[in-house]
N, C-alpha and C. Protein backbone atom coordinates (compact mmCIF):
# COMPACT_ATOMS: atom_id res chain seq x y z
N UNK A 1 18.42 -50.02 3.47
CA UNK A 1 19.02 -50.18 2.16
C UNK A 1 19.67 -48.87 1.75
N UNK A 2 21.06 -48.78 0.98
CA UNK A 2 21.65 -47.63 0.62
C UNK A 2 21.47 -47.55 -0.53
N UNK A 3 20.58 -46.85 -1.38
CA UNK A 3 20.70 -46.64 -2.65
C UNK A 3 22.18 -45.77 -3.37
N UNK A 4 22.31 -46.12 -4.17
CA UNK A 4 23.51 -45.10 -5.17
C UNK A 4 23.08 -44.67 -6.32
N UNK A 5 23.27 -43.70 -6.55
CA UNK A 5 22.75 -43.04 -8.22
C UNK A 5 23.88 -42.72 -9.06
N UNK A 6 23.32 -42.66 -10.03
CA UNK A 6 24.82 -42.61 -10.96
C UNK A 6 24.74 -40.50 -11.59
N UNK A 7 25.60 -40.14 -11.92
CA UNK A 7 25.42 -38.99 -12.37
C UNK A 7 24.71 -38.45 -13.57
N UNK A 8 24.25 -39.41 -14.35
CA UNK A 8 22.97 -39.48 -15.18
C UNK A 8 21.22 -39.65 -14.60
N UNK A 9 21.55 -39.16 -13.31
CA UNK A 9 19.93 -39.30 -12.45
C UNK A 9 19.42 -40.17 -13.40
N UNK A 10 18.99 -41.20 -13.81
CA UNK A 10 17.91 -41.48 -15.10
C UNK A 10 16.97 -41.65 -13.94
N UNK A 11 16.09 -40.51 -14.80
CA UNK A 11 14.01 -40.49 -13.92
C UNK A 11 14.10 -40.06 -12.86
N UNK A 12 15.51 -39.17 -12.27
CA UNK A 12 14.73 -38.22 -11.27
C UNK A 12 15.61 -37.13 -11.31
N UNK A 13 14.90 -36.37 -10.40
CA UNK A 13 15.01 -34.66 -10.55
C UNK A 13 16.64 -34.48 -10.43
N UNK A 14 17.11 -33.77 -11.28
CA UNK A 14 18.78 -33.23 -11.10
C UNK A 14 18.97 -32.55 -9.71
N UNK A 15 17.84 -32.23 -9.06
CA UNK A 15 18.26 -31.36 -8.02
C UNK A 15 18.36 -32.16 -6.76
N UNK A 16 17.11 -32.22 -6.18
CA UNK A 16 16.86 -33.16 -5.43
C UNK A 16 16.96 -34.56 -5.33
N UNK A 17 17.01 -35.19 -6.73
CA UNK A 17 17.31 -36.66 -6.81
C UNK A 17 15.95 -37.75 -6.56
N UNK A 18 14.98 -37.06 -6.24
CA UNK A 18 13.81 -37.61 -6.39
C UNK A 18 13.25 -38.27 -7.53
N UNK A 19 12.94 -39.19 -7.27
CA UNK A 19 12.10 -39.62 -8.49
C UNK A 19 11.04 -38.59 -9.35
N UNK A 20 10.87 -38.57 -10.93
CA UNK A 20 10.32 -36.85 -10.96
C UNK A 20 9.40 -36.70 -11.17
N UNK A 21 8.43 -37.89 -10.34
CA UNK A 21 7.05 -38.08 -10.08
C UNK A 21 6.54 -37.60 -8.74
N UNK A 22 7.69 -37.45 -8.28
CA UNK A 22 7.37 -37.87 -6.60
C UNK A 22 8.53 -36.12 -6.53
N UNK A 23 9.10 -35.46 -6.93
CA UNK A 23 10.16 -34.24 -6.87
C UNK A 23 9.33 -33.61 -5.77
N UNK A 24 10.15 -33.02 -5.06
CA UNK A 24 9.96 -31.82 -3.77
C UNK A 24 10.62 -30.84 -3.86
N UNK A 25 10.97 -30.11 -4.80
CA UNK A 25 11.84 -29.22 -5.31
C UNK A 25 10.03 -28.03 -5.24
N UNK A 26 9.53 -28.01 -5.67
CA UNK A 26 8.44 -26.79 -5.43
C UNK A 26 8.17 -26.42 -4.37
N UNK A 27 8.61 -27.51 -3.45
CA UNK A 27 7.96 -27.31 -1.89
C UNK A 27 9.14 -27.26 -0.60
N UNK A 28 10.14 -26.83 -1.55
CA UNK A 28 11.53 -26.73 -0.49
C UNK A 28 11.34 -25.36 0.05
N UNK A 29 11.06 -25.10 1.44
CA UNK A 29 11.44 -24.02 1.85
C UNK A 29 13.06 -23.43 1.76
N UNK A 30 12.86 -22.03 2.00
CA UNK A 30 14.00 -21.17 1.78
C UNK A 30 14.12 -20.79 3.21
N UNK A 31 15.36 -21.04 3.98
CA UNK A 31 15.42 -20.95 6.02
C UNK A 31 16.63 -20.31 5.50
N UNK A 32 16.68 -18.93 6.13
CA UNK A 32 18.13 -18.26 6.32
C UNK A 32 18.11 -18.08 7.77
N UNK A 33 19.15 -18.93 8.81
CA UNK A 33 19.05 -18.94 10.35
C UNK A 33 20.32 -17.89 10.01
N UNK A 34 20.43 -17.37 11.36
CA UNK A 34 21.28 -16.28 11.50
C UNK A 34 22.65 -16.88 11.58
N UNK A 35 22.81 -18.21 12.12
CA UNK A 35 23.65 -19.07 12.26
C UNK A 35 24.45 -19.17 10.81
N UNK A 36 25.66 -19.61 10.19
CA UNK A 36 25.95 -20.31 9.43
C UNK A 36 25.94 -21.51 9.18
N UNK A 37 25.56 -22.10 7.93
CA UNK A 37 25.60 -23.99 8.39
C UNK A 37 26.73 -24.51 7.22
N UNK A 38 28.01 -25.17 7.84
CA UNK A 38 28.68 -25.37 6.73
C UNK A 38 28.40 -27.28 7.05
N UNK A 39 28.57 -27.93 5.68
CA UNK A 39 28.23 -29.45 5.89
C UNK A 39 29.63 -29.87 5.24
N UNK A 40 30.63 -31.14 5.97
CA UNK A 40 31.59 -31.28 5.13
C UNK A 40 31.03 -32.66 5.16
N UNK A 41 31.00 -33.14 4.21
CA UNK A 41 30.13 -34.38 3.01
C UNK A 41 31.33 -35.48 2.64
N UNK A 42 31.20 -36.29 3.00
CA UNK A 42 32.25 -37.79 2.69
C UNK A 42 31.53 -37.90 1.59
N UNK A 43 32.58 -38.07 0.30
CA UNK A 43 32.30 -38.37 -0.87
C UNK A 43 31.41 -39.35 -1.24
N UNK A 44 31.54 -40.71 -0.66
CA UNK A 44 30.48 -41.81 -0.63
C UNK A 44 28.99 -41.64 -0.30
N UNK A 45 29.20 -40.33 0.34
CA UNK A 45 27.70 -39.81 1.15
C UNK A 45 26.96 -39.15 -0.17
N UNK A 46 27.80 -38.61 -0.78
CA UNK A 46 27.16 -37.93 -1.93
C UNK A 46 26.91 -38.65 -3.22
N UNK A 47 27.23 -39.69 -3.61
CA UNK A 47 26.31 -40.99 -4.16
C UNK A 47 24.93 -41.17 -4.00
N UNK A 48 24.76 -41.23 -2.78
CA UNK A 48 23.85 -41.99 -2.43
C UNK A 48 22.39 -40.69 -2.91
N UNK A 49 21.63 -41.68 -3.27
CA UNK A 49 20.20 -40.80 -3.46
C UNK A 49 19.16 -41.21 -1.97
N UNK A 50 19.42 -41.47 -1.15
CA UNK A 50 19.13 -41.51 0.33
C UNK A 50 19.75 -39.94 1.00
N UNK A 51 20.59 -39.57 0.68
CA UNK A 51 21.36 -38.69 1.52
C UNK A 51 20.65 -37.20 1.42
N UNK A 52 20.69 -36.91 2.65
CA UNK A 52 19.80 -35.35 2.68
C UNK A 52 20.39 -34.40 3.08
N UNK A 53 21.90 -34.52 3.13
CA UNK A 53 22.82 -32.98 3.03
C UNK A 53 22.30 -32.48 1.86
N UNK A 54 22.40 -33.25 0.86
CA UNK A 54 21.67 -32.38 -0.35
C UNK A 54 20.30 -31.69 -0.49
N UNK A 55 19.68 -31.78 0.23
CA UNK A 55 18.54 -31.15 0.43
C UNK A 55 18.25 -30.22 1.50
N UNK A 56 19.51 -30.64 2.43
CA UNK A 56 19.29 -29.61 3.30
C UNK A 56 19.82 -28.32 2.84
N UNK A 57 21.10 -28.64 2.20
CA UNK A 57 21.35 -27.33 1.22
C UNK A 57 20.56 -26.50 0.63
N UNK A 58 19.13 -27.34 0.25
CA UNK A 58 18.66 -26.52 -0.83
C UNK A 58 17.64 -25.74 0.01
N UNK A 59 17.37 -26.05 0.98
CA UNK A 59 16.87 -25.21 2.08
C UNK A 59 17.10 -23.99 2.23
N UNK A 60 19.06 -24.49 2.38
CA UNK A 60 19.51 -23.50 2.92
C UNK A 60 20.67 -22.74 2.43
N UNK A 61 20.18 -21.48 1.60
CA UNK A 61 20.81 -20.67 0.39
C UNK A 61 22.52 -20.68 1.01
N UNK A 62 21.91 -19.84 2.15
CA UNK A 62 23.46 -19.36 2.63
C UNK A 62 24.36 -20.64 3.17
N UNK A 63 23.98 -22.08 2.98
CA UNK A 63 25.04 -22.62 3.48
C UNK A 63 26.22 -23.09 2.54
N UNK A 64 27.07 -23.77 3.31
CA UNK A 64 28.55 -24.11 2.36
C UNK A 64 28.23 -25.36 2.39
N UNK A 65 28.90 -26.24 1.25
CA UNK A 65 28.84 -27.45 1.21
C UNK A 65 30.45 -28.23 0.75
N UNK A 66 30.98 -28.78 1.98
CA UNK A 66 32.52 -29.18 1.58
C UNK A 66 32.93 -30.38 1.37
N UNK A 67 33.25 -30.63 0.29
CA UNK A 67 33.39 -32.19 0.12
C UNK A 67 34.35 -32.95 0.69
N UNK A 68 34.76 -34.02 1.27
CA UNK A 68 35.69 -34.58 1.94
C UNK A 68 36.24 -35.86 0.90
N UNK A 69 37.12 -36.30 -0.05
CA UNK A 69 37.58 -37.27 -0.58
C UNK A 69 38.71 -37.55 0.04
N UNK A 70 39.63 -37.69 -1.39
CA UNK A 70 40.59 -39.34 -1.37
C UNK A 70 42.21 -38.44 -0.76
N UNK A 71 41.70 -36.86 -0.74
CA UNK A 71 42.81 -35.69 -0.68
C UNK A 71 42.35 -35.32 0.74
N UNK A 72 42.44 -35.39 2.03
CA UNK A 72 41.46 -34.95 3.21
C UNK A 72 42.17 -33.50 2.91
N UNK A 73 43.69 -33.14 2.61
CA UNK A 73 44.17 -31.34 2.36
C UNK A 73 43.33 -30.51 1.76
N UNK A 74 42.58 -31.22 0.83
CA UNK A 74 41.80 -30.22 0.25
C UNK A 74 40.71 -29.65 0.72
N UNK A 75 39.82 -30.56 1.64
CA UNK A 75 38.64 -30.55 2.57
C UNK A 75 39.14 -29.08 3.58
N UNK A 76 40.10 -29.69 4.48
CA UNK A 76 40.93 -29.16 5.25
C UNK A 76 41.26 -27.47 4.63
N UNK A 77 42.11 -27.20 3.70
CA UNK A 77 42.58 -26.24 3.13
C UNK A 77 40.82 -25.22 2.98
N UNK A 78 39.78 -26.11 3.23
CA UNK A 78 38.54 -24.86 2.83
C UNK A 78 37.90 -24.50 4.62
N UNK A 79 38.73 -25.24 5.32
CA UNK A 79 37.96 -25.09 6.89
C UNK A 79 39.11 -24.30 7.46
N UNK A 80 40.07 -24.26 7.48
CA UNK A 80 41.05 -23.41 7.94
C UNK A 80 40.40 -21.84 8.60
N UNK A 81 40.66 -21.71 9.76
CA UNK A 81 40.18 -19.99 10.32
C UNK A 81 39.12 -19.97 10.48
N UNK A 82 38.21 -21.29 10.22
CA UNK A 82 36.74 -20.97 10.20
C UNK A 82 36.41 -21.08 11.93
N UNK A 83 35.23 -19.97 12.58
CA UNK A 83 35.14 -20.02 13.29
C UNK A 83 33.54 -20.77 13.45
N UNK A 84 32.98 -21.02 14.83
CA UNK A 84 32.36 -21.37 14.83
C UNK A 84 31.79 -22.70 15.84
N UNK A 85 31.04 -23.97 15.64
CA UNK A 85 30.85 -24.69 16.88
C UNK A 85 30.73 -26.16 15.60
N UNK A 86 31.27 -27.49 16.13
CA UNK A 86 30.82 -28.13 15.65
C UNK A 86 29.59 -29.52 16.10
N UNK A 87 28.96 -29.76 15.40
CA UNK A 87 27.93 -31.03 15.70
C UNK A 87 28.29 -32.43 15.65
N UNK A 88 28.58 -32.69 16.77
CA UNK A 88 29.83 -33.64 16.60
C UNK A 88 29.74 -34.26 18.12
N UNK A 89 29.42 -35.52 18.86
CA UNK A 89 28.97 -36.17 19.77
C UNK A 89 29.80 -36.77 20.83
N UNK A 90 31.31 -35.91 20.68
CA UNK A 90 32.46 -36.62 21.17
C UNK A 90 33.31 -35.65 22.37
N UNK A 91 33.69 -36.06 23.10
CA UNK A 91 34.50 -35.38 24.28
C UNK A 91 35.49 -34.51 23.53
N UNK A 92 35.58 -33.19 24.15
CA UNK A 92 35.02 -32.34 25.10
C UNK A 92 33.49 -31.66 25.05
N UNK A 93 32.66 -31.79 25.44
CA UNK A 93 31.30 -31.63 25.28
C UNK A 93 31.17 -29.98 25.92
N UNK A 94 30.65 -29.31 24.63
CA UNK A 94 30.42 -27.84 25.48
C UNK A 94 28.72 -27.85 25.39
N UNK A 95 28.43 -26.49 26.20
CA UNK A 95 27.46 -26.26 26.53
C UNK A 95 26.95 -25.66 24.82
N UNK A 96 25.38 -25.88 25.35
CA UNK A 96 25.03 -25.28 23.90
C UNK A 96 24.82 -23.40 24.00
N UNK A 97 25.01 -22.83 23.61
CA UNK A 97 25.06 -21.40 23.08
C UNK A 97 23.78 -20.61 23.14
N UNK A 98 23.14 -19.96 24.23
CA UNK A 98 22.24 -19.02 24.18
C UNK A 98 22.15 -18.07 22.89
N UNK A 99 21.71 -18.79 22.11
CA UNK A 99 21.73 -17.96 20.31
C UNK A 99 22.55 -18.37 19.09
N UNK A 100 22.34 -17.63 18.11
CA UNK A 100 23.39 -17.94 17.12
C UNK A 100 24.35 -18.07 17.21
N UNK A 101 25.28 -18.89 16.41
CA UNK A 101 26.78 -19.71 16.52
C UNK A 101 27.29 -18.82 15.01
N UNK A 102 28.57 -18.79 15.11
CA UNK A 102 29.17 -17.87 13.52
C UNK A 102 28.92 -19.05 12.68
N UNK A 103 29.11 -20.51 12.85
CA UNK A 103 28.98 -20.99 12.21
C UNK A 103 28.61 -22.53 12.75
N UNK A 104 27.28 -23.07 12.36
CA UNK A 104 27.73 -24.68 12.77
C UNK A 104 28.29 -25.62 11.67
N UNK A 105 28.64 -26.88 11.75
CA UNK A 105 29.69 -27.49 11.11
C UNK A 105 28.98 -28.66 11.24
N UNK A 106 28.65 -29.57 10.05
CA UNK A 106 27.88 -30.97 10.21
C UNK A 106 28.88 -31.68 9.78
N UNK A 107 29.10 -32.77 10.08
CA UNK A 107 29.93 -33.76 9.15
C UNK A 107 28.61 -34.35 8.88
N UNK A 108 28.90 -34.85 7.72
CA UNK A 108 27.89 -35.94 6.83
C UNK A 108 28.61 -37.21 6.15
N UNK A 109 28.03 -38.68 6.59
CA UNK A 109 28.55 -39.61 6.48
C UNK A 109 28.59 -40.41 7.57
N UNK A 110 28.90 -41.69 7.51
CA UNK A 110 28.34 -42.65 8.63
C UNK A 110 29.16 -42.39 9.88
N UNK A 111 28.90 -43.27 11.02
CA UNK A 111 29.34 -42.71 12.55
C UNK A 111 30.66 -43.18 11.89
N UNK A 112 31.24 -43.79 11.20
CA UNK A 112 32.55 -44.45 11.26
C UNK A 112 33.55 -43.68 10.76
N UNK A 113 32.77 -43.25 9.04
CA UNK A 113 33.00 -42.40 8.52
C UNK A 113 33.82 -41.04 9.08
N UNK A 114 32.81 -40.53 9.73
CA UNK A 114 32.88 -39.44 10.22
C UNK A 114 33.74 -39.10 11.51
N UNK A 115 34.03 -39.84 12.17
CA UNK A 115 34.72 -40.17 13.41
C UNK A 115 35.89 -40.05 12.52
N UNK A 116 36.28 -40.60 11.23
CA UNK A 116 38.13 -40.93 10.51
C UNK A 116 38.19 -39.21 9.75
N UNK A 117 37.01 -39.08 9.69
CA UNK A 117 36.22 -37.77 8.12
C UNK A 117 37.69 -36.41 9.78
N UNK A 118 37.23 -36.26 11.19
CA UNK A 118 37.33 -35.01 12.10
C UNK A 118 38.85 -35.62 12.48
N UNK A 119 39.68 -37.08 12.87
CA UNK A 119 41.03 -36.98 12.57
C UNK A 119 41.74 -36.18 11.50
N UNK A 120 40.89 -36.56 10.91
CA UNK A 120 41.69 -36.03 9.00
C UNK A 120 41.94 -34.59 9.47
N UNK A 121 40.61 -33.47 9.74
CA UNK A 121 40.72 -32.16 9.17
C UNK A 121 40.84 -31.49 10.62
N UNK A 122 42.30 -31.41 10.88
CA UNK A 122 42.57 -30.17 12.17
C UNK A 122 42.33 -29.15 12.42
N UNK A 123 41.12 -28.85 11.12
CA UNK A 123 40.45 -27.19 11.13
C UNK A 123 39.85 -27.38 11.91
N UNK A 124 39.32 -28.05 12.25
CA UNK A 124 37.44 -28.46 12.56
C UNK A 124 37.93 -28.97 14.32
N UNK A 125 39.09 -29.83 14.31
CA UNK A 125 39.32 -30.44 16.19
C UNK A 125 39.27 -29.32 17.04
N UNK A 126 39.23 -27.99 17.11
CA UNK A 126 39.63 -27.46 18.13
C UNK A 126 37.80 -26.34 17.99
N UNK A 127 37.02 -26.99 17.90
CA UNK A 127 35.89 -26.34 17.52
C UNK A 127 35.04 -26.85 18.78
N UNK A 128 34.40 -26.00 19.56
CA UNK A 128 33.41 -26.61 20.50
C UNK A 128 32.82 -27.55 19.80
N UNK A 129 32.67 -28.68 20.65
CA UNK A 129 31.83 -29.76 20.20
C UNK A 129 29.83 -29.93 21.21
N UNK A 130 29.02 -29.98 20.03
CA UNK A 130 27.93 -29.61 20.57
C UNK A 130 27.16 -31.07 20.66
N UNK A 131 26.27 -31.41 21.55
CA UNK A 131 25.66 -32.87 21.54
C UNK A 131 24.35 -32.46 21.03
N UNK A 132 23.68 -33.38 20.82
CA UNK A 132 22.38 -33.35 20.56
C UNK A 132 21.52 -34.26 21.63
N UNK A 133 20.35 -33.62 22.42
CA UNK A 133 20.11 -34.66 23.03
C UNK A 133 19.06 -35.60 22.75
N UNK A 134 18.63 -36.81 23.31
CA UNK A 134 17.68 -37.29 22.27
C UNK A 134 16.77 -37.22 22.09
N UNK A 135 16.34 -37.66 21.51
CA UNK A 135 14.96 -37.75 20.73
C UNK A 135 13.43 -37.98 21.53
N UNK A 136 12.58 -36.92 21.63
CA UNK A 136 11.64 -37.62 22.59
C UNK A 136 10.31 -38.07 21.68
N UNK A 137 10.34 -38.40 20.34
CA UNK A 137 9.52 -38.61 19.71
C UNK A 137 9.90 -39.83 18.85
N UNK A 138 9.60 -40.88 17.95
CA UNK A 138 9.83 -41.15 16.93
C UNK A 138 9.90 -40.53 15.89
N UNK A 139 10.59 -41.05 14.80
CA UNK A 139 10.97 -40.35 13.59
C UNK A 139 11.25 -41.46 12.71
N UNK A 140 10.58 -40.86 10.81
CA UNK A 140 10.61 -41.98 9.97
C UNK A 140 12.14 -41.58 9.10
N UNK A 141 12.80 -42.31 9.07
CA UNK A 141 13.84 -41.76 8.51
C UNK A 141 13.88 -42.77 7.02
N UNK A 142 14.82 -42.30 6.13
CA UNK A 142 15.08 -43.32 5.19
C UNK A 142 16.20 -44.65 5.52
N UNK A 143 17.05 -44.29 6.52
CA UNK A 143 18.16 -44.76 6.46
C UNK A 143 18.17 -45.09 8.42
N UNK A 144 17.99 -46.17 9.02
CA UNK A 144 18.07 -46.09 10.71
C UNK A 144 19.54 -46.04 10.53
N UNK A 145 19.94 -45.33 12.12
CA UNK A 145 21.26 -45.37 11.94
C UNK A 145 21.54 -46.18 13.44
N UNK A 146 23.13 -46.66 13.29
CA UNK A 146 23.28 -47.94 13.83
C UNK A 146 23.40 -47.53 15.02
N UNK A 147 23.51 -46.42 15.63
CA UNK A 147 23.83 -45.98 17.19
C UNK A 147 22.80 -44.78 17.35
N UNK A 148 23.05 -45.10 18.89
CA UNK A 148 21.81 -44.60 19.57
C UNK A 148 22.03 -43.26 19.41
N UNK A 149 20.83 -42.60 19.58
CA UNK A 149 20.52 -41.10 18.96
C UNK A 149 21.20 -40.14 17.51
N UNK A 150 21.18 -41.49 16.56
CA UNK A 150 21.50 -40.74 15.38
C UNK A 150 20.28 -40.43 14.74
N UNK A 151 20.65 -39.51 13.88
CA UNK A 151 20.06 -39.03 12.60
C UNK A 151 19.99 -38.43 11.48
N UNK A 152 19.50 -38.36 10.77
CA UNK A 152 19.82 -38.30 9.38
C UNK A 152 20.50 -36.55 9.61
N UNK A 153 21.53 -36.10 8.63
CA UNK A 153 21.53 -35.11 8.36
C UNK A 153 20.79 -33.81 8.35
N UNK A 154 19.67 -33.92 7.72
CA UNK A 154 19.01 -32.78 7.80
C UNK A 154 18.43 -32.53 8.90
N UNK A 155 17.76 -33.84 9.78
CA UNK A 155 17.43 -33.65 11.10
C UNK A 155 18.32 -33.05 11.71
N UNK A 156 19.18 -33.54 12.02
CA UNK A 156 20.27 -32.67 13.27
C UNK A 156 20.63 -31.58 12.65
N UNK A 157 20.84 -31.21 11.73
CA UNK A 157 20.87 -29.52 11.15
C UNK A 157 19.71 -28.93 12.04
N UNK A 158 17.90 -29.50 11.26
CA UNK A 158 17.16 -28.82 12.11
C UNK A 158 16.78 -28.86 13.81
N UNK A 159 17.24 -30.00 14.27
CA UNK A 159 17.54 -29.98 15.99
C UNK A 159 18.45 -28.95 16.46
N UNK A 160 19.36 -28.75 15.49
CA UNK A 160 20.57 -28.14 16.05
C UNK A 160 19.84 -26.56 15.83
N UNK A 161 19.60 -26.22 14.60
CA UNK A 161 19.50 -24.90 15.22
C UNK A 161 18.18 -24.40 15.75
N UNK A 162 17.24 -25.27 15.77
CA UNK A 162 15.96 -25.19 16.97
C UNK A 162 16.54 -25.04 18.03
N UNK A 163 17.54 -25.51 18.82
CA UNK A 163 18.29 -25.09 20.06
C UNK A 163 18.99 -23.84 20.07
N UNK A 164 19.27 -23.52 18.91
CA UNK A 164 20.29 -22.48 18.89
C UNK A 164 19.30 -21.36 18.92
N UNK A 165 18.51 -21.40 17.66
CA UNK A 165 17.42 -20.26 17.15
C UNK A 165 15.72 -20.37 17.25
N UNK A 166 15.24 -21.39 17.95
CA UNK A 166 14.14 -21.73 17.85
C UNK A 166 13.41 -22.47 16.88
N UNK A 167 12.33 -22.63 17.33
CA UNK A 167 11.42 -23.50 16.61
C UNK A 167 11.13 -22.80 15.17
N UNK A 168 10.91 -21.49 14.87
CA UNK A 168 10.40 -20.70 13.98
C UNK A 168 11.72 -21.42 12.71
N UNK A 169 12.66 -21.18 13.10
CA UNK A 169 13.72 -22.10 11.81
C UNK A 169 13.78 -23.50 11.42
N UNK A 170 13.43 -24.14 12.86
CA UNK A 170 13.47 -25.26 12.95
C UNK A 170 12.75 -26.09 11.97
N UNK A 171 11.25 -25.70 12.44
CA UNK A 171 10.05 -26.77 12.05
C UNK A 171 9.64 -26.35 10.82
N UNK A 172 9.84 -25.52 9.37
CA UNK A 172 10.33 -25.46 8.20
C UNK A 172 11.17 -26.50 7.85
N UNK A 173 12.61 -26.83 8.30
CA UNK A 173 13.31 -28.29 8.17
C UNK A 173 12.49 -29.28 8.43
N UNK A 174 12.11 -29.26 9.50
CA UNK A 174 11.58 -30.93 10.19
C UNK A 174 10.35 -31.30 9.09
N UNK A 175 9.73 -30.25 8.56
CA UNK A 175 8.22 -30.31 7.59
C UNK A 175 9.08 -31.19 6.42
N UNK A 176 10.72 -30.10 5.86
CA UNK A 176 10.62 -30.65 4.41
C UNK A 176 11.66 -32.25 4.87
N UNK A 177 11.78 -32.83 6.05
CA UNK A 177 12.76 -33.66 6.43
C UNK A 177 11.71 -34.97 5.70
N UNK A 178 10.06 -34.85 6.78
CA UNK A 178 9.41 -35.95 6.77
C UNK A 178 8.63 -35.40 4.97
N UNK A 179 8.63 -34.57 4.12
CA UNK A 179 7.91 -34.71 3.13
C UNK A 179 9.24 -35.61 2.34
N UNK A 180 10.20 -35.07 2.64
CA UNK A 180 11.43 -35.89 1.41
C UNK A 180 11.02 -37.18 1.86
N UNK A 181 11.04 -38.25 3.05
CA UNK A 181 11.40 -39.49 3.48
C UNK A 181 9.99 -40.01 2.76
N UNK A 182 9.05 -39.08 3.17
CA UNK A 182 7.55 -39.85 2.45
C UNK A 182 7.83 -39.67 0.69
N UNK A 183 7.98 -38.98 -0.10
CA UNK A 183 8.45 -38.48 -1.41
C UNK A 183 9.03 -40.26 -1.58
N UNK A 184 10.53 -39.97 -1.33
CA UNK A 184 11.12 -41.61 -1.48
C UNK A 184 10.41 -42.39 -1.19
N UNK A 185 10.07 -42.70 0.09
CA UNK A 185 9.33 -44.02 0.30
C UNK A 185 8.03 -44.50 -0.79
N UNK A 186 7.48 -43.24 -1.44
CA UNK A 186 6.41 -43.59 -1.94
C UNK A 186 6.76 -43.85 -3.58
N UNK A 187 7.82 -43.34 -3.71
CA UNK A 187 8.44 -43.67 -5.23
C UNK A 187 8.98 -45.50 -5.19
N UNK A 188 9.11 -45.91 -4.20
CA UNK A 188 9.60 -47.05 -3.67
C UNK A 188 7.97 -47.58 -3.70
N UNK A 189 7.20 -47.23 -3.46
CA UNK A 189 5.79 -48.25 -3.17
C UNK A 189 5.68 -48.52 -1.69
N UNK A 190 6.60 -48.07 -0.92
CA UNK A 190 6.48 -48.93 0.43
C UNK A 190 5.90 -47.76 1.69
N UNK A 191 5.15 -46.94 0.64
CA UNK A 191 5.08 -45.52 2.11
C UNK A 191 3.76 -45.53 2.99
N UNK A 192 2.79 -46.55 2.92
CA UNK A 192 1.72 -46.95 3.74
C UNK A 192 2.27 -48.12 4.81
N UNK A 193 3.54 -48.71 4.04
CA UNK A 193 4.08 -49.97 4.90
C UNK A 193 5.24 -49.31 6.16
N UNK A 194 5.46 -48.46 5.47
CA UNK A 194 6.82 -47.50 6.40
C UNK A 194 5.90 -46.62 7.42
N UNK A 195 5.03 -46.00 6.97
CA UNK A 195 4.47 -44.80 7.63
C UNK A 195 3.47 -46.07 9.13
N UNK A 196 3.23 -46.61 8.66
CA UNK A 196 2.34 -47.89 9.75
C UNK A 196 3.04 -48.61 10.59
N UNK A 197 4.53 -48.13 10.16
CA UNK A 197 5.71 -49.04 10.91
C UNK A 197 6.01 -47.91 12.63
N UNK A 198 5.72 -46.89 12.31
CA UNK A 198 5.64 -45.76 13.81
C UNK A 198 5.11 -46.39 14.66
N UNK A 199 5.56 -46.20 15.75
CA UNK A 199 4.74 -46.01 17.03
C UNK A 199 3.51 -44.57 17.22
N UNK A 200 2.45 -45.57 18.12
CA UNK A 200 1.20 -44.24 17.98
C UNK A 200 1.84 -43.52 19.21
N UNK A 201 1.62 -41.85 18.90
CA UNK A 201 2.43 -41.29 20.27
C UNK A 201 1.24 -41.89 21.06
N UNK A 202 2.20 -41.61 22.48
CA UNK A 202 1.78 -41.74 24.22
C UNK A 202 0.46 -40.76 24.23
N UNK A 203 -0.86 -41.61 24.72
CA UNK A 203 -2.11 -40.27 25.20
C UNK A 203 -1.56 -40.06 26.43
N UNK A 204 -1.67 -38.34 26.12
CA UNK A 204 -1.56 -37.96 27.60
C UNK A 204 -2.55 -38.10 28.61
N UNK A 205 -2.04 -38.17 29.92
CA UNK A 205 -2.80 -38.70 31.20
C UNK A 205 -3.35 -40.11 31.11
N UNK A 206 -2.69 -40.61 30.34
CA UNK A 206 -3.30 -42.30 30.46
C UNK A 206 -1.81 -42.90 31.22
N UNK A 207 -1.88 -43.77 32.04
CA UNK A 207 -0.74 -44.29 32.16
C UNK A 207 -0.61 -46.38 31.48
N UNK A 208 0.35 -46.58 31.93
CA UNK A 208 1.22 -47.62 31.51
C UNK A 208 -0.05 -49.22 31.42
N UNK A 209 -0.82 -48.80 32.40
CA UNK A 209 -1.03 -50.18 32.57
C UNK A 209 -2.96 -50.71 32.11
């Protein structure tokens, strides 16, 4: 389900968008990776009170946040010269980077979205493109996404620069990824029904049969 909020939050936090029973705004870590993280945000994405570019922001002081509307020049006109690598799942596939990147680059917004979001802005096409590989765990997200090895925003921020910079940046994100999804779910009533919906991990040394 995609929720939308209106710009009058009514009953939840201005910041986070949480319900302001359930707010995670006290418990947002502060991650400065050496990396830059700029997010360019499809306007529709930023509606939604599901969406966790906004929170990954609040993570993360030093990042940029660029909006993409109904003008793609204007998006464009703020990426220009920017250097850097982008997160982005599409041929030419470079290698990932032994360390910090000047800058990584998220698009935020659906695979469809986002695929029309990197035609639009010719700042961003000529940017190494970095993969993510997948997932060897489950993960509760708010939102499944329709193709294989997606994920939410803030996840692949924190995948991405766990590869780049390690775990020490990383797993600060991944903590406030699954407290936001439980936060919502439980403002919803449904977070014993969601959280029971996982798979139990694999015991090790047991096999299949």
């Amino acid at each position: 389900m995609r929720s939308f909020t209106s710009d009058e939050l009514p009953g939840r936090c201005r910041a986070c968008w949480v319900r302001v029973e359930h707010c995670i705004c006290a418990e947002i870590p502060r991650v400065e990776p050496r990396s830059g993280v700029v997010v360019v945000r499809h306007d529709r994405e930023a509606a939604k009170s599901t969406g966790t570019a906004r929170v990954a922001c609040l993570a993360l002081p030093r990042s940029r946040l660029v909006g993409f509307g109904d003008d793609p020049d204007e998006a464009n006109a703020k990426l220009v010269g920017l250097e850097g690598h982008l997160l982005f799942p599409a041929e030419p596939q470079a290698p990932w980077p032994q360390g910090p990147v000047g800058n990584l680059v998220v698009l935020d917004g659906t695979w469809r979205q986002t695929r029309r979001m990197l035609k639009k802005l010719p700042a961003l096409q000529g940017l190494p493109r970095l993969w993510l590989p997948p997932k060897e765990t489950a993960v509760l997200r708010l939102r499944e996404s329709a193709t294989e090895g997606g994920r939410s925003t803030l996840e692949a921020i924190a995948d991405a620069l766990g590869l780049l910079e390690g775990e020490a940046v990383a797993a600060p994100l991944h903590r406030l990824h699954a407290l936001y999804v439980e936060r919502v779910f439980k403002a919803r009533g449904v977070w014993e029904q969601k959280r029971r919906s996982l798979p139990l991990p694999a015991t090790p040394g047991r096999g299949s049969g």
